[in-house]
Protein backbone atom coordinates (compact mmCIF):
# COMPACT_ATOMS: atom_id res chain seq x y z
CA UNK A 1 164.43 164.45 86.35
CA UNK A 2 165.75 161.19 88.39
CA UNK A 3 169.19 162.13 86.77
CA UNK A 4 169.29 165.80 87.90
CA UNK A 5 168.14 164.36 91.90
CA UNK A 6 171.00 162.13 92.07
CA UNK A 7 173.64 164.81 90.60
CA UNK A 8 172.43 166.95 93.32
CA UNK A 9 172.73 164.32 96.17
CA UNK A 10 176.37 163.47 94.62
CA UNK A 11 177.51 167.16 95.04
CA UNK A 12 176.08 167.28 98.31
CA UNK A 13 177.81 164.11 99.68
CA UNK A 14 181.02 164.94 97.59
CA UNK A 15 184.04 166.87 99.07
CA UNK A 16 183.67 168.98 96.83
CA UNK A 17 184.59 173.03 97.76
CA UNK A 18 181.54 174.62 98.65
CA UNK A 19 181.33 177.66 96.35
CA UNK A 20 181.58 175.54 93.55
CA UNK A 21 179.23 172.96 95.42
CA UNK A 22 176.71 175.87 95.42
CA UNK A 23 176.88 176.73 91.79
CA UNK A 24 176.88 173.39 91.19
CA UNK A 25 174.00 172.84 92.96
CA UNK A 26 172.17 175.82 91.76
CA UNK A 27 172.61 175.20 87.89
CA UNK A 28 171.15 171.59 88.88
CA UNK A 29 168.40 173.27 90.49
CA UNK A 30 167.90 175.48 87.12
CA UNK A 31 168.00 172.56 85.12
CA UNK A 32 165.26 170.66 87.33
CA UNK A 33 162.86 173.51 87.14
CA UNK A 34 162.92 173.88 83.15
CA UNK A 35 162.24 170.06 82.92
CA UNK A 36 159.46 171.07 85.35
CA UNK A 37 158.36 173.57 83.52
CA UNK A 38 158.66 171.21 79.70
CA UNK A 39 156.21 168.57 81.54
CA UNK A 40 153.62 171.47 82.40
CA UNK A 41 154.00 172.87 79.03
CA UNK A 42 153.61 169.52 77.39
CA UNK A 43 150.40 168.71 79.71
CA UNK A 44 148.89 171.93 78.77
CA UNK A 45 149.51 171.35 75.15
CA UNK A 46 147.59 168.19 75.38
CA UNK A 47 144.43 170.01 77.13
CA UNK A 48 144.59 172.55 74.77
CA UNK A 49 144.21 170.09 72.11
CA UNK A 50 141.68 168.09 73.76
CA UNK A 51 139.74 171.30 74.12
CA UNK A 52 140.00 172.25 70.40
CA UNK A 53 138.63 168.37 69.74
CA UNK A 54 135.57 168.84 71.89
CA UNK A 55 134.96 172.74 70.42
CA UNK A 56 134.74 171.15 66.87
CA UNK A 57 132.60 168.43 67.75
CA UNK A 58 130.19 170.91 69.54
CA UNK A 59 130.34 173.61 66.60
CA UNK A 60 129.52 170.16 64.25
CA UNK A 61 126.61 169.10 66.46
CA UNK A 62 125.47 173.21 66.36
CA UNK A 63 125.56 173.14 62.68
CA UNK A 64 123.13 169.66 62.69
CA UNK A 65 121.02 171.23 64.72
CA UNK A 66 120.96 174.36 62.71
CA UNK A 67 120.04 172.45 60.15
CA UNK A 68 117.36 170.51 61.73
CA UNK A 69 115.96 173.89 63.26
CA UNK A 70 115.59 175.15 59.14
CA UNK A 71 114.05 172.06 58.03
CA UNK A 72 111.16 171.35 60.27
CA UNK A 73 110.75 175.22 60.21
CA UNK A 74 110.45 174.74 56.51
CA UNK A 75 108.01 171.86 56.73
CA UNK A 76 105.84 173.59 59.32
CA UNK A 77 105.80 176.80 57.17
CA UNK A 78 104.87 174.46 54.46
CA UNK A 79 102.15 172.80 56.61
CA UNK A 80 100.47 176.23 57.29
CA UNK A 81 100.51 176.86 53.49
CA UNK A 82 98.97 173.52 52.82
CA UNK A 83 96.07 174.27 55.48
CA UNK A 84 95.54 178.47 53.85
CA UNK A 85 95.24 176.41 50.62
CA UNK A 86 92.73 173.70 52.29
CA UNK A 87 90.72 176.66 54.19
CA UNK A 88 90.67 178.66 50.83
CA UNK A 89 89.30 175.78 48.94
CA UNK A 90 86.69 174.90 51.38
CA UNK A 91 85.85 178.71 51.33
CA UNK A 92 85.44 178.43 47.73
CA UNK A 93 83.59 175.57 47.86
CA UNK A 94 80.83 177.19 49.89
CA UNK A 95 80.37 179.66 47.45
CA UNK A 96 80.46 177.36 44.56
CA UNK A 97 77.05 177.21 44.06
CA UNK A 98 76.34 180.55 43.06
CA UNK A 99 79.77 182.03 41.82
CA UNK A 100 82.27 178.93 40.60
CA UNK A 101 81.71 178.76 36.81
CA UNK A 102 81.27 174.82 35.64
CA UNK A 103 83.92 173.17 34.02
CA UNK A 104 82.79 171.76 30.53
CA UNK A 105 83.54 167.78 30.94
CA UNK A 106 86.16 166.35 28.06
CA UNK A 107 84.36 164.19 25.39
CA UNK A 108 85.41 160.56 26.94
CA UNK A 109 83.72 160.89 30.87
CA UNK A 110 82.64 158.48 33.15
CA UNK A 111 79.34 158.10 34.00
CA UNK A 112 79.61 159.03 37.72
CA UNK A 113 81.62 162.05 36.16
CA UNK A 114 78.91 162.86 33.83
CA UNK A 115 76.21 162.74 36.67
CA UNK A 116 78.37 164.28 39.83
CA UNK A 117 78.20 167.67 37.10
CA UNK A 118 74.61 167.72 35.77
CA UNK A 119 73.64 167.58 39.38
CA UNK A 120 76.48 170.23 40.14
CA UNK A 121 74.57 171.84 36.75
CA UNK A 122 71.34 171.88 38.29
CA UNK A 123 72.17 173.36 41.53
CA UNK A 124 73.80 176.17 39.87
CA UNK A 125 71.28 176.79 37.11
CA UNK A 126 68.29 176.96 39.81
CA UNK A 127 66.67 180.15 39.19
CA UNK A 128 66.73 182.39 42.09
CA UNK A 129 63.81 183.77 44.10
CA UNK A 130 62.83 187.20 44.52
CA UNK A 131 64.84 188.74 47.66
CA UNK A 132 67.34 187.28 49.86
CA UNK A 133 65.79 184.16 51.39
CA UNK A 134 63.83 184.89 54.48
CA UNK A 135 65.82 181.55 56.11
CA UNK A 136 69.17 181.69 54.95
CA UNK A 137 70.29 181.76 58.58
CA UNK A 138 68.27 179.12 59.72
CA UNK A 139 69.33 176.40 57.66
CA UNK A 140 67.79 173.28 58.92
CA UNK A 141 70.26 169.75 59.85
CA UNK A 142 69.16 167.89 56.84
CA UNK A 143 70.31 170.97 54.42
CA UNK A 144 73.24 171.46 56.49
CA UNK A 145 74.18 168.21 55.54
CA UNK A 146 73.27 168.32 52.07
CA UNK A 147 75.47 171.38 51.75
CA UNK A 148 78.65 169.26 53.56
CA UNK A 149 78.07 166.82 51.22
CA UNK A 150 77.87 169.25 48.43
CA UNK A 151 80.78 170.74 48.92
CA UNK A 152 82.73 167.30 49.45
CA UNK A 153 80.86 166.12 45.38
CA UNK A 154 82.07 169.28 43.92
CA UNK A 155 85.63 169.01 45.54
CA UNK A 156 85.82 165.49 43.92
CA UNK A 157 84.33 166.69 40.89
CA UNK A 158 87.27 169.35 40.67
CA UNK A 159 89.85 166.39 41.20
CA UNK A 160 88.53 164.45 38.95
CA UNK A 161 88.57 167.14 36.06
CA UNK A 162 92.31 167.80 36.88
CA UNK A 163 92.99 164.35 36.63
CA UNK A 164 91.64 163.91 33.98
CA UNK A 165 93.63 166.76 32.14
CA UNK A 166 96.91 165.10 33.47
CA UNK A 167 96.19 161.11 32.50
CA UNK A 168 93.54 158.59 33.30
CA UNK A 169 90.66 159.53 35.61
CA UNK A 170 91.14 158.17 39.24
CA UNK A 171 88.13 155.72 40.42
CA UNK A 172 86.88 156.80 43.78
CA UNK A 173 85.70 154.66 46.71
CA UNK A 174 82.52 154.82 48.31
CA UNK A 175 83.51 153.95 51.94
CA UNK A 176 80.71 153.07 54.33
CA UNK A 177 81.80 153.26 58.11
CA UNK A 178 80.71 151.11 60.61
CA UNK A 179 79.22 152.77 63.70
CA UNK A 180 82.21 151.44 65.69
CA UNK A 181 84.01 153.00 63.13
CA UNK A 182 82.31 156.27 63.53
CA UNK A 183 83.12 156.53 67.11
CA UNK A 184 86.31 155.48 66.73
CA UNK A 185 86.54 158.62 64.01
CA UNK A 186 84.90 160.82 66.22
CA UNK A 187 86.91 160.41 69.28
CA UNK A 188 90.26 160.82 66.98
CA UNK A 189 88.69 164.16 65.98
CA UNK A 190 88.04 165.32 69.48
CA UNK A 191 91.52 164.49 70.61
CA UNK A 192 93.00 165.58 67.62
CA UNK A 193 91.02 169.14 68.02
CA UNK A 194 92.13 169.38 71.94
CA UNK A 195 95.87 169.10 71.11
CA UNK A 196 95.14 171.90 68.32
CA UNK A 197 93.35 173.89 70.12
CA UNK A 198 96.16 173.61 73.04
CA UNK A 199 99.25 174.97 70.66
CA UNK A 200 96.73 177.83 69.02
CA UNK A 201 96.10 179.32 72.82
CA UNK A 202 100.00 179.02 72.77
CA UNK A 203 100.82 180.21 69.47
CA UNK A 204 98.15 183.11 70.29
CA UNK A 205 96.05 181.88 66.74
CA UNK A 206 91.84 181.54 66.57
CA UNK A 207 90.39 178.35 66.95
CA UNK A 208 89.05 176.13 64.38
CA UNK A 209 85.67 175.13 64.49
CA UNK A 210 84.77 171.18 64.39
CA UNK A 211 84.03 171.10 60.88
CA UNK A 212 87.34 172.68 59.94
CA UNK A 213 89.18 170.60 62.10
CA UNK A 214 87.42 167.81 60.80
CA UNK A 215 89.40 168.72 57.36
CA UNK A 216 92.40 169.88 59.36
CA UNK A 217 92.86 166.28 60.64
CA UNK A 218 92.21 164.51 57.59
CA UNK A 219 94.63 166.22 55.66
CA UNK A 220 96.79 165.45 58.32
CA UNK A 221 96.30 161.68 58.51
CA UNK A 222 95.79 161.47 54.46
CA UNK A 223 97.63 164.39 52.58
CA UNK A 224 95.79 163.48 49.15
CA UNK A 225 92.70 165.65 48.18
CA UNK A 226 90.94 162.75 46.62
CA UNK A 227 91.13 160.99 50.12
CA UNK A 228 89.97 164.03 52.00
CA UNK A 229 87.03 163.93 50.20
CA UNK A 230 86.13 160.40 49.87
CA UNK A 231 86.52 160.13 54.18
CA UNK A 232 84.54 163.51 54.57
CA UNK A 233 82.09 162.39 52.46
CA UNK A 234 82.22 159.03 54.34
CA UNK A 235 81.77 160.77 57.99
CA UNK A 236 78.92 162.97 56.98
CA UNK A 237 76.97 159.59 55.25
CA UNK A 238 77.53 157.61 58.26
CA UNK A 239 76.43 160.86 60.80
CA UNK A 240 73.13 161.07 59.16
CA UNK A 241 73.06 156.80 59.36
CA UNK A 242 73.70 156.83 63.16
CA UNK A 243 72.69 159.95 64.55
CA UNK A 244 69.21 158.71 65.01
CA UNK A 245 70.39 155.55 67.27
CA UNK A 246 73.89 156.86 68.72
CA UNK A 247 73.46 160.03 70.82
CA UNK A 248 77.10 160.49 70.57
CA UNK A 249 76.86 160.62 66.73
CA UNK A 250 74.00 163.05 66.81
CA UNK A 251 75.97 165.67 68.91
CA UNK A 252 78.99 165.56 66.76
CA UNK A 253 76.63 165.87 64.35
CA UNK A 254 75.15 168.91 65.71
CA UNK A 255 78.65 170.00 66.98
CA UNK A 256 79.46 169.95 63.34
CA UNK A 257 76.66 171.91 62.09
CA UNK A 258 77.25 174.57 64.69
CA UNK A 259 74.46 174.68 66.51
CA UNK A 260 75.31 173.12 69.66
CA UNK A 261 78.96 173.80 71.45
CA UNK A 262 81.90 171.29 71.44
CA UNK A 263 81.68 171.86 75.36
CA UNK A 264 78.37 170.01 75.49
CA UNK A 265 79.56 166.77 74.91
CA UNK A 266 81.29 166.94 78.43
CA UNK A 267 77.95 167.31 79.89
CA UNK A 268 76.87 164.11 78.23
CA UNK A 269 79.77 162.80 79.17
CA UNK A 270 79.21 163.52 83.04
CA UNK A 271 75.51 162.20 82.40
CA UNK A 272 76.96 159.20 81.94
CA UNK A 273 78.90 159.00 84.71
CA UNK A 274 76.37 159.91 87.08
CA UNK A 275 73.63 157.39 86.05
CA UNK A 276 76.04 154.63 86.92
CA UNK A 277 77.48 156.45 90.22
CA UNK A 278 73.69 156.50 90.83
CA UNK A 279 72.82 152.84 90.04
CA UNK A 280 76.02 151.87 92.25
CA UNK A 281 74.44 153.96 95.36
CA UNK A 282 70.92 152.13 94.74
CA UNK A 283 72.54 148.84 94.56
CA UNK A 284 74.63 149.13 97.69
CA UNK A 285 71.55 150.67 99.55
CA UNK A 286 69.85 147.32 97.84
CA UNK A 287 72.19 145.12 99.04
CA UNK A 288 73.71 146.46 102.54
CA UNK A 289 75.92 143.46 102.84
CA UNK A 290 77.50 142.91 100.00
CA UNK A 291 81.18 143.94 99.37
CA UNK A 292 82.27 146.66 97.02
CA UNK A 293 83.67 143.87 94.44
CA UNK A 294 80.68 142.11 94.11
CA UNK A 295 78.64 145.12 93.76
CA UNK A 296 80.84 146.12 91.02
CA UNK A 297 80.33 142.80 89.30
CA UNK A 298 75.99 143.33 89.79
CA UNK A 299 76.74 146.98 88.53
CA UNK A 300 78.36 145.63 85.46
CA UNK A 301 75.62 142.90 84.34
CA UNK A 302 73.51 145.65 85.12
CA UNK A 303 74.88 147.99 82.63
CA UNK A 304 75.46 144.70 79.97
CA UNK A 305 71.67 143.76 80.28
CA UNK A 306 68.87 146.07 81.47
CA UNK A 307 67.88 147.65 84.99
CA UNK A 308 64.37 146.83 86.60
CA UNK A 309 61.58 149.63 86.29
CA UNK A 310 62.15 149.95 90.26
CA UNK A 311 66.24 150.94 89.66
CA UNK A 312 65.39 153.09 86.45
CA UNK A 313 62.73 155.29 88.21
CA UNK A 314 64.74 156.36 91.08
CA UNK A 315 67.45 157.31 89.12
CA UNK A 316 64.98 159.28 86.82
CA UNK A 317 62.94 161.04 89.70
CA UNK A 318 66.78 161.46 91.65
CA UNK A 319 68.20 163.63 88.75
CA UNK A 320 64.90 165.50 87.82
CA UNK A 321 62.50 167.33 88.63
CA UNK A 322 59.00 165.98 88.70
CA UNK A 323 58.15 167.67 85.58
CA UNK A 324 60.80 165.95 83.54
CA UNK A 325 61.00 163.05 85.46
CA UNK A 326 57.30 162.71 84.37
CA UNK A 327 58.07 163.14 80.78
CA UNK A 328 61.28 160.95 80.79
CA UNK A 329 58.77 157.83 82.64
CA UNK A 330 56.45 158.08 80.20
CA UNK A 331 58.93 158.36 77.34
CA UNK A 332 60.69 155.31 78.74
CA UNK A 333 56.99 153.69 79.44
CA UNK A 334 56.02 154.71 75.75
CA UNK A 335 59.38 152.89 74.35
CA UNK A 336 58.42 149.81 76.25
CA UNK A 337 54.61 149.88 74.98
CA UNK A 338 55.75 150.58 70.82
CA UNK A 339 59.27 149.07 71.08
CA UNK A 340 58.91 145.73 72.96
CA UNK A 341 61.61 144.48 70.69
CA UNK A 342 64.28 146.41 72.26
CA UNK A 343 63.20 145.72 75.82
CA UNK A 344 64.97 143.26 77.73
CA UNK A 345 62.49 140.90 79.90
CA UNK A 346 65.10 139.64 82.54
CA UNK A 347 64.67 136.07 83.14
CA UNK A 348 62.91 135.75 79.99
CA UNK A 349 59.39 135.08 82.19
CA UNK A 350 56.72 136.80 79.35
CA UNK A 351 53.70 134.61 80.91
CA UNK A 352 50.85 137.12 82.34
CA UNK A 353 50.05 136.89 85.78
CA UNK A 354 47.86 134.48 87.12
CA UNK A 355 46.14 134.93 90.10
CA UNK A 356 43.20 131.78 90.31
CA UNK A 357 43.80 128.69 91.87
CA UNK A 358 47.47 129.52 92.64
CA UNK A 359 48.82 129.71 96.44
CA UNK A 360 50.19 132.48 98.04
CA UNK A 361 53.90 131.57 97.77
CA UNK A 362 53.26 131.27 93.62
CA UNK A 363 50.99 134.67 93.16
CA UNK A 364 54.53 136.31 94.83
CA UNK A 365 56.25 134.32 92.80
CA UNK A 366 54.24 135.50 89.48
CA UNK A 367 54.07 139.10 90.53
CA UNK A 368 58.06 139.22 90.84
CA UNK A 369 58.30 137.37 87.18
CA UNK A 370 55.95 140.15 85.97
CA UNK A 371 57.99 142.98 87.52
CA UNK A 372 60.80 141.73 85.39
CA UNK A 373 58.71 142.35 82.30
CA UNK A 374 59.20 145.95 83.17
CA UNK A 375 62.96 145.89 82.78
CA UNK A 376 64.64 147.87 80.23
CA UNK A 377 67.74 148.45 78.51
CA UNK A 378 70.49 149.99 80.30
CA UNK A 379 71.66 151.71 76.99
CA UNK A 380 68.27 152.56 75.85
CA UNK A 381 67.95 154.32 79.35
CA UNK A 382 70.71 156.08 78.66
CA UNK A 383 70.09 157.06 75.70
CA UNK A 384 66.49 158.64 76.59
CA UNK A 385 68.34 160.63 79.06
CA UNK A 386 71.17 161.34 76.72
CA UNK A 387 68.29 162.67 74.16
CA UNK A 388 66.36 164.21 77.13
CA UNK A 389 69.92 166.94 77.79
CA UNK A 390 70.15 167.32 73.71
CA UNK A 391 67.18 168.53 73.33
CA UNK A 392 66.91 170.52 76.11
CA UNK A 393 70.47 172.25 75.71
CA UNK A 394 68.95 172.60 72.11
CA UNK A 395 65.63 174.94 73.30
CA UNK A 396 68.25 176.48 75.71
CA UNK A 397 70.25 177.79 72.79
CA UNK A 398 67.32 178.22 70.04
CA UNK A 399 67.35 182.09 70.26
CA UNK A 400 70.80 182.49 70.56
CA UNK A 401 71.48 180.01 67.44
CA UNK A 402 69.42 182.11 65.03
CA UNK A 403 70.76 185.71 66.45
CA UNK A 404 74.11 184.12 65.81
CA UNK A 405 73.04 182.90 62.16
CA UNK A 406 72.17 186.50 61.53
CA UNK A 407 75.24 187.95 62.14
CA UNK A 408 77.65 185.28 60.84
CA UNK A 409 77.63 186.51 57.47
CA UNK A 410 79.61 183.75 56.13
CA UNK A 411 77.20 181.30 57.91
CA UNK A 412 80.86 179.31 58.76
CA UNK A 413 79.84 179.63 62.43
CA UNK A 414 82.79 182.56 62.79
CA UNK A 415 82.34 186.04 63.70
CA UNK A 416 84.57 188.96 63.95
CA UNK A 417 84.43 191.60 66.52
CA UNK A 418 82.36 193.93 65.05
CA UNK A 419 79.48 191.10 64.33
CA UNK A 420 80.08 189.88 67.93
CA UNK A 421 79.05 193.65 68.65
CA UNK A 422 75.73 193.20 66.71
CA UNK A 423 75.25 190.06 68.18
CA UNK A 424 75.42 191.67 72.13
CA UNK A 425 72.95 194.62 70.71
CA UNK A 426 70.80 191.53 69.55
CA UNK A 427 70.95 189.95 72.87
CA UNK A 428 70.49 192.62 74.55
CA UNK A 429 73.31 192.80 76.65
CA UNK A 430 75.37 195.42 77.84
CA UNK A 431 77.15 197.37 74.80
CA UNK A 432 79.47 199.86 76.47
CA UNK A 433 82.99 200.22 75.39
CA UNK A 434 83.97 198.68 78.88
CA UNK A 435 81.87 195.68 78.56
CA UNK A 436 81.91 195.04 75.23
CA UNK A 437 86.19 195.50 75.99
CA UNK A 438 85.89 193.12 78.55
CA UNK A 439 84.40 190.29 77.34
CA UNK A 440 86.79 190.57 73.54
CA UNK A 441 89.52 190.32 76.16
CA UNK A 442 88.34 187.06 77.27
CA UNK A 443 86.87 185.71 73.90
CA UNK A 444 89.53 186.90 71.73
CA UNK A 445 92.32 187.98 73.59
CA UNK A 446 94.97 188.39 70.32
CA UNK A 447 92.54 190.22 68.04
CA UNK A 448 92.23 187.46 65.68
CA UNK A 449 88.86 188.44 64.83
CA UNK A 450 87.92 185.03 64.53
CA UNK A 451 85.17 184.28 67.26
CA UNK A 452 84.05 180.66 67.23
CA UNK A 453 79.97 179.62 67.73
CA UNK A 454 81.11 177.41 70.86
CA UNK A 455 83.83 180.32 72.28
CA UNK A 456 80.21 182.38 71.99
CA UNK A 457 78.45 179.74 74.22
CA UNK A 458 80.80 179.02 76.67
CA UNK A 459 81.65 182.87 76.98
CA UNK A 460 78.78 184.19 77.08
CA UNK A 461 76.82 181.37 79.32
CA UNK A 462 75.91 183.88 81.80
CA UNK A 463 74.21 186.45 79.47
CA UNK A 464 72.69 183.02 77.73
CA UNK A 465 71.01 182.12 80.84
CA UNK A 466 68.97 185.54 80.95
CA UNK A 467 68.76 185.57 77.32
CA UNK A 468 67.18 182.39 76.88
CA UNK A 469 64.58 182.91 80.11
CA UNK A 470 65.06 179.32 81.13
CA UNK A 471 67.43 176.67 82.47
CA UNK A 472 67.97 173.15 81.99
CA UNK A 473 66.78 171.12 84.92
CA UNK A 474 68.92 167.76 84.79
CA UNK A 475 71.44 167.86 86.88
CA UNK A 476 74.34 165.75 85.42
CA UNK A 477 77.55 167.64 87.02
CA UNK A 478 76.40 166.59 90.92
CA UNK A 479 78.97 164.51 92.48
CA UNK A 480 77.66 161.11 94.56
CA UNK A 481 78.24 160.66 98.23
CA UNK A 482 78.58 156.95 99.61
CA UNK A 483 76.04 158.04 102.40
CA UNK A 484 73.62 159.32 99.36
CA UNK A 485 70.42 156.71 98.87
CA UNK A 486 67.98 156.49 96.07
CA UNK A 487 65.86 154.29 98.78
CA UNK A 488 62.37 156.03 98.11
CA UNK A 489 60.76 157.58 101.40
CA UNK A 490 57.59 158.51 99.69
CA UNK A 491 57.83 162.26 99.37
CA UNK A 492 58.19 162.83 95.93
CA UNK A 493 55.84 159.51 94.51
CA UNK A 494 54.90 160.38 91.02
CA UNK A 495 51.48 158.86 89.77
CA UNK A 496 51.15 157.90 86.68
CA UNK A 497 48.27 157.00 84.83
C-alpha cells in the first residue's frame, strides 16, 4: 500500500503528459482500493472464524448442560420413586398387623430373629373382639408409640428375612440417644421439614406430616433401610425417655402422634422468649441504675441458676390470669415442697430462721437468707409454664382431635376433601358449597386431597375457637415495652394459703 502512495506522488511530481498522468494515476488508485478491500476481506475472515470458535464452544457448553439437566432430572425422578416406595412400605406396615401374612423363619435364625417374629406372631394371631373397637380413633400416646415402634420391628424383621435369603444375616444396633442428641435430631427434622414444606407449596404437592417427614429425612441422610429403622426406632425410644423431663421432646412427641399441630411449637417458642423479656423488665425496674450490659450479665446468671420466688411470681401473675396464675404458684410451690432436690437455694443458706436473742440488723439478715430458700430453677420455671401451654392447647383441641380421628380413616392424620366435609358437618360449621369452596381453596388449593391434621388446626383456628367453647389464657405472643414494669402495685395480690 506504501508502494502504490509513492507511485502516485512520482506521477504527480513527474513531467509526465497529463492524460497519461491521469490514467496513470487512476489505475494506481484502482490498485490501492483492491488492496483496501484484501485487508477488509482478510479482517473479516478472521472474525468470522473467531465467531465460529466461540459458537462451538457455546453449543459444547449447551450440550454439558443438557446433559446435566437429564441427569439430576433422572436422580430426582429416582428420588420420588425411592420416597412412593418408602410411603408404600410404611403404608403397609400399618396394616401389617392384620393383613401381612408372616414369613416362616429359615432353620438357622438368630435369637433376636426368632423373638422379633413370635412377638410379630402374637400380635397377629390375637383373636379379635366382637365389632369394630369402640376406640380405634382415640388411640392413646403410649399405643401410639407402641404402634411406631411396631412398625419400625416388623420393617427390620422384613430386612432381616431378605438378608438372610441373599447371605449372612446383618447384626443391628441398638442406638440410645442422648437428650442432647435428641434435640439436636429434632431441630434437624424441623428445619429439614420447613425447606420441604417450602418447595411442595412451590411444586403445588401436599404436605407431609411430621412422622412422614421424620422417614423422609432419614432416608435422606441414610439411604439404607436397615438404618432407617434402627434411627426411627432410636428417636421414638429416646421420645418416650425424655418427654417426661424435656417439654420440647414431649411436643415433638405429640407433634408426631398428631394430636397437637407443628405450629404449636412456635408458641412455646415465643413463651420462651417472653419469660426472659419479662425477667429483663423486672430486673431493670429492680435495678434503675444499672446499665443495659450489666443487666444482661444478672439476666444471664439468672437464667444459669434460679430466680427468687419474688421475680418468678410477677412474671407468673404478669402473663396470667389469676386463675392460672393460682394454679401455676401452687404447682411451682408444690414442686418446691415434693422436689427439694431440684430447687436451687441461692447462697446455699438452708438454716431456719431464728428470731430469739438475735438483733435487729441479724433477724433482716436471716429473713433475706430465708427468702433465698424460696428460689427456684429458672428451667424448672420454664418448664411448668412450658407444661402449663401443652396442656392447655391440649383441652383446647380435645374435641377437635377425636372428630378428626373419626374421619381419618387411615388414622395417618390425612384427610381428603370429602372427609374434611364430614369433619365441618361434625363441627358444626358452615357446609354450603361456598364455604365449604372457600376454605378447600385455602387448605388445599391444588386438589391434592391430602389435608394434613396441623393444615386442619391452623386453618380452621377460627371455627376451633367456637368449637372448642374456650380459649387459652397465657399470653405468650405479647411483645415487651422498656417502659413496661412487673413492680407490683397491689391490685392484683393473690393469697395463698
Amino acid at each position: 500500500m506504501d508502494n502504490v502512495q509513492n507511485a502516485l506522488k512520482d506521477v504527480q511530481t513527474s513531467n509526465v503528459d497529463p492524460s497519461s498522468s491521469r490514467i496513470v494515476m487512476q489505475d494506481y488508485s484502482e490498485l490501492a482500493t483492491t488492496h483496501e478491500l484484501r485487508a477488509a476481506l482478510s479482517q473479516l475472515a478472521m472474525e468470522l472464524r473467531r465467531a465460529d470458535t466461540d459458537n462451538h464452544q457455546l453449543l459444547d457448553a449447551a450440550e454439558m448442560l443438557e446433559r446435566e439437566v437429564q441427569t439430576l432430572t433422572e436422580e430426582k425422578r429416582q428420588l420420588e420413586q425411592d420416597k412412593a416406595n418408602l410411603m408404600r412400605e410404611v403404608q403397609q406396615l400399618r396394616r401389617a398387623e392384620t393383613a401381612a401374612p408372616v414369613v416362616p423363619l429359615a432353620p438357622a435364625t438368630t435369637t433376636a430373629s426368632r423373638s422379633s417374629a413370635s412377638a410379630h406372631e402374637k400380635t397377629r394371631q390375637r383373636p379379635a373382639t366382637a365389632g369394630p373397637s369402640p376406640v380405634r380413633h382415640t388411640v392413646s400416646s403410649a399405643n401410639k408409640d407402641k404402634q411406631v415402634v411396631a412398625h419400625a420391628t416388623a420393617l427390620m424383621f422384613q430386612q432381616q428375612l431378605d438378608s438372610r435369603r441373599s447371605g449372612p444375616p446383618t447384626v443391628s444396633v441398638n442406638r440410645t440417644l442422648t437428650l442432647r442428641q435428641l434435640r439436636e435430631f429434632i431441630e434437624e427434622i424441623y428445619v429439614s421439614k420447613a425447606k420441604f414444606d417450602q418447595k411442595c407449596a412451590e411444586a403445588h404437592l401436599p404436605r407431609e406430616t411430621m412422622e412422614q417427614h421424620m422417614y423422609t429425612y432419614l432416608n435422606q441422610k441414610y439411604g439404607l433401610k436397615s438404618l432407617i429403622v434402627e434411627w426411627a426406632s432410636a428417636l421414638i425410644q429416646a421420645i418416650r425417655k425424655h418427654a417426661s423431663t424435656d417439654n420440647d421432646t414431649a411436643v415433638f412427641g405429640k407433634i408426631l402422634r398428631n394430636e397437637i399441630d407443628e405450629e404449636f411449637r412456635f408458641v412455646q417458642n415465643q413463651l420462651k422468649r417472653t419469660v426472659s423479656e419479662l425477667l429483663r423488665v423486672y430486673l431493670k425496674g429492680k435495678y434503675p441504675l444499672k446499665p443495659d450490659d450489666e443487666i444482661s450479665a444478672l439476666l444471664k446468671r439468672r437464667m444459669s441458676s434460679s430466680v427468687s420466688e419474688e421475680e418468678w411470681v410477677d412474671i407468673v401473675k404478669y402473663m396470667y390470669n389469676q386463675q392460672d396464675a393460682i394454679a401455676i404458684i401452687m404447682t411451682v410451690k408444690e414442686l418446691k415442697r415434693h422436689g427439694s432436690d431440684r430447687i436451687d437455694a441461692g447462697d446455699g443458706e438452708n438454716a431456719p430462721v431464728v428470731t430469739r436473742g438475735i438483733s435487729r440488723d441479724e433477724l433482716a439478715a436471716a429473713v433475706a437468707a430465708d427468702k433465698d430458700r424460696n428460689r427456684i430453677k429458672y428451667v424448672d420455671f420454664l418448664k411448668i409454664l412450658l407444661d402449663f401451654q401443652l396442656r392447655g392447647h391440649e383441652r383446647f383441641l380435645q374435641r377437635f382431635l377425636r372428630l378428626f380421628r373419626l374421619v381419618d380413616k387411615d388414622n395417618n392424620g390425612i384427610i381428603n376433601e370429602a372427609e374434611f366435609r364430614e369433619l365441618l358437618a361434625a363441627m358444626g360449621s358452615d357446609t354450603t358449597e361456598q364455604n365449604v369452596a372457600k376454605l378447600l381453596s385455602i387448605v388445599d388449593p391444588w386438589n391434592n386431597q391430602q389435608i394434613t391434621y396441623s393444615e386442619c388446626v391452623t386453618f380452621l383456628s377460627s371455627d376451633l375457637a367456637m368449637f372448642s367453647g374456650n380459649v387459652e389464657t397465657a399470653k405468650p405472643e405479647m411483645e415487651m415495652q422498656p417502659s413496661d414494669s412487673l413492680e407490683n402495685d397491689g391490685t392484683n395480690d393473690l393469697v395463698l394459703e
